[in-house]
Protein backbone atom coordinates (compact mmCIF):
# COMPACT_ATOMS: atom_id res chain seq x y z
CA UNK A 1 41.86 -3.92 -66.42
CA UNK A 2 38.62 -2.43 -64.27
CA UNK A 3 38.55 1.17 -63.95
CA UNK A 4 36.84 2.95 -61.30
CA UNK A 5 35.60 6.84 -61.47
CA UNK A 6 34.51 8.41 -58.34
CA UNK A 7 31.96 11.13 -58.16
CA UNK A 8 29.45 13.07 -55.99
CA UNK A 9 31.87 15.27 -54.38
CA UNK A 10 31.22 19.26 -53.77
CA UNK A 11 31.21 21.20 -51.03
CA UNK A 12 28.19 21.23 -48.00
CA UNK A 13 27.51 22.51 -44.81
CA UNK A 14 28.65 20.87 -41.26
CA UNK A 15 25.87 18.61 -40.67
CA UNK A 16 24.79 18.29 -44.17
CA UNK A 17 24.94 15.06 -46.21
CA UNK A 18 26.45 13.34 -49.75
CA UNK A 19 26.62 10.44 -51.41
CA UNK A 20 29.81 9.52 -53.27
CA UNK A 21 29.43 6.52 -55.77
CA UNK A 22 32.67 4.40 -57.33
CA UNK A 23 31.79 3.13 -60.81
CA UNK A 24 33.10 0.31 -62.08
CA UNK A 25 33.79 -0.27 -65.99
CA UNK A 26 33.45 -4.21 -65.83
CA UNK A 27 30.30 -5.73 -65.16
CA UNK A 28 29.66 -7.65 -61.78
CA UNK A 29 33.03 -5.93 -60.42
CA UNK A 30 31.93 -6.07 -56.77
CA UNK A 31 30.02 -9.24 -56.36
CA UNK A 32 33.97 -10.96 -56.78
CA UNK A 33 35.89 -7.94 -55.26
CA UNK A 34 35.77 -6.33 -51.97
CA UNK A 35 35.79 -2.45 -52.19
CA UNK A 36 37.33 0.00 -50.32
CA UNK A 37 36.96 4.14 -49.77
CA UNK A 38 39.83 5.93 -48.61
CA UNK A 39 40.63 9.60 -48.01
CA UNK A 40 43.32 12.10 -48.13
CA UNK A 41 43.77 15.50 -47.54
CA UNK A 42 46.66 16.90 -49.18
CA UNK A 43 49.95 16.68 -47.80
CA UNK A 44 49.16 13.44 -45.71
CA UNK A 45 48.64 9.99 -45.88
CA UNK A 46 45.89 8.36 -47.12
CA UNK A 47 43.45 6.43 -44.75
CA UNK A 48 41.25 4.17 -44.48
CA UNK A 49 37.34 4.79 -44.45
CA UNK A 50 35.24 1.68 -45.15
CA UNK A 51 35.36 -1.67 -46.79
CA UNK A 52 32.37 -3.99 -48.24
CA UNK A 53 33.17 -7.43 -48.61
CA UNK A 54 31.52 -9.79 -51.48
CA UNK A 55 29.74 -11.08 -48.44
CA UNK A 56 28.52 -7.53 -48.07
CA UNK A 57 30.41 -7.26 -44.78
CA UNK A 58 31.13 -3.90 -43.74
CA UNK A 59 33.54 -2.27 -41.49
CA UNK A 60 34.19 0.96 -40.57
CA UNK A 61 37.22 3.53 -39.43
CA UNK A 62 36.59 4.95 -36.01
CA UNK A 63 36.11 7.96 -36.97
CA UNK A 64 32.99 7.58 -39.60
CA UNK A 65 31.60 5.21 -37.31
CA UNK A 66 28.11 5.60 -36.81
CA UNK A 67 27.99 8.56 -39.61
CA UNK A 68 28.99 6.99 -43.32
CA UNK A 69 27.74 3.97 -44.75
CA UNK A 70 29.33 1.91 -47.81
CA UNK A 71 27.15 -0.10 -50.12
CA UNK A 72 27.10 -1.49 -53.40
CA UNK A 73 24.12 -1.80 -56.02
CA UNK A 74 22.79 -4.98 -56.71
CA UNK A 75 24.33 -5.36 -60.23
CA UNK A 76 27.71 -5.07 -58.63
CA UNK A 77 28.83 -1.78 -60.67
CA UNK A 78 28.26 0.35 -58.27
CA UNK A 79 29.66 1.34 -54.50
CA UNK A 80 28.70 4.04 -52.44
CA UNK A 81 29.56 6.29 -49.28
CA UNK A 82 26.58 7.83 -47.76
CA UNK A 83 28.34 10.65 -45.55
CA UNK A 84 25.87 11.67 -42.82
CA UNK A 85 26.63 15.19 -40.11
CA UNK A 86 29.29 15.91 -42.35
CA UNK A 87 32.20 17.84 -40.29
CA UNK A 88 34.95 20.55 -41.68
CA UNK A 89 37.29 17.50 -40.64
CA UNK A 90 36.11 15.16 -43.46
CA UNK A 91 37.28 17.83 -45.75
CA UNK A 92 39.56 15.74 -48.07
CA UNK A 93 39.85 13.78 -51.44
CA UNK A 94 37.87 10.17 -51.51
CA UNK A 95 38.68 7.31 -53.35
CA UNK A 96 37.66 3.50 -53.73
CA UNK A 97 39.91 1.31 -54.27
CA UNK A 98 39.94 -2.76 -55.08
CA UNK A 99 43.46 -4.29 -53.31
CA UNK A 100 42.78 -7.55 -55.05
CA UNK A 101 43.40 -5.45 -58.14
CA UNK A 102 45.99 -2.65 -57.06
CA UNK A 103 43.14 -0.41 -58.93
CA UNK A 104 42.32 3.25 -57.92
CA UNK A 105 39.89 5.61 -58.83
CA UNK A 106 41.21 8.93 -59.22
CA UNK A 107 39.18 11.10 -56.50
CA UNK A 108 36.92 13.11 -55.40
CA UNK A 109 36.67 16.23 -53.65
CA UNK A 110 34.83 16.63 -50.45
CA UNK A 111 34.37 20.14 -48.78
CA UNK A 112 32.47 20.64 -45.67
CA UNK A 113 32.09 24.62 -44.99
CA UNK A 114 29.98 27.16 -43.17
């Protein structure tokens, strides 16, 4: 079963940037699986952020339109959010997730604080 561990979460500045990445522990994970980052803050639901498709397709949630981008490296181990003009707002947990699978990573935390 793949595993996936999330990281590059901490706590920035409105405005300021980070890039989370979503490890896989199989090779080639996301050349055969879409990927997906999702967020929560606590005591809600979870949403939807971003998805990259094996045809590396992306699509976007309204509201990190135009700010976050997801990617993947080219070995296919790797998949990234690159949060740009962070806002207090995107202060929550993120996680990537494979459907195909039913796998989760297990989060991480975003703050974005003056």
């Amino acid at each position: 079963q793949v595993q996936l561990v999330e990281s590059g979460g901490g706590l920035v500045q409105p405005g300021e940037s980070l890039r989370l990445s979503c490890a896989a522990s199989s090779r080639n994970t996301f050349f055969f699986n879409d990927v997906a980052w999702y967020r929560q803050a606590a005591g809600k639901e979870r949403a939807w952020v971003a998805t990259h498709s094996v045809n590396r397709e992306r699509c976007y949630a309204d509201s990190v339109k135009g700010r976050f981008r997801i990617d993947r490296d080219d070995h296919g181990n790797t998949a990234y959010l690159d949060m740009n003009n962070l806002k207090a707002e995107d202060t929550v947990t993120y996680c990537c997730n494979i459907s195909d699978l039913g796998v989760w990573g297990q989060g991480t935390q975003v703050t974005v604080s003056s």
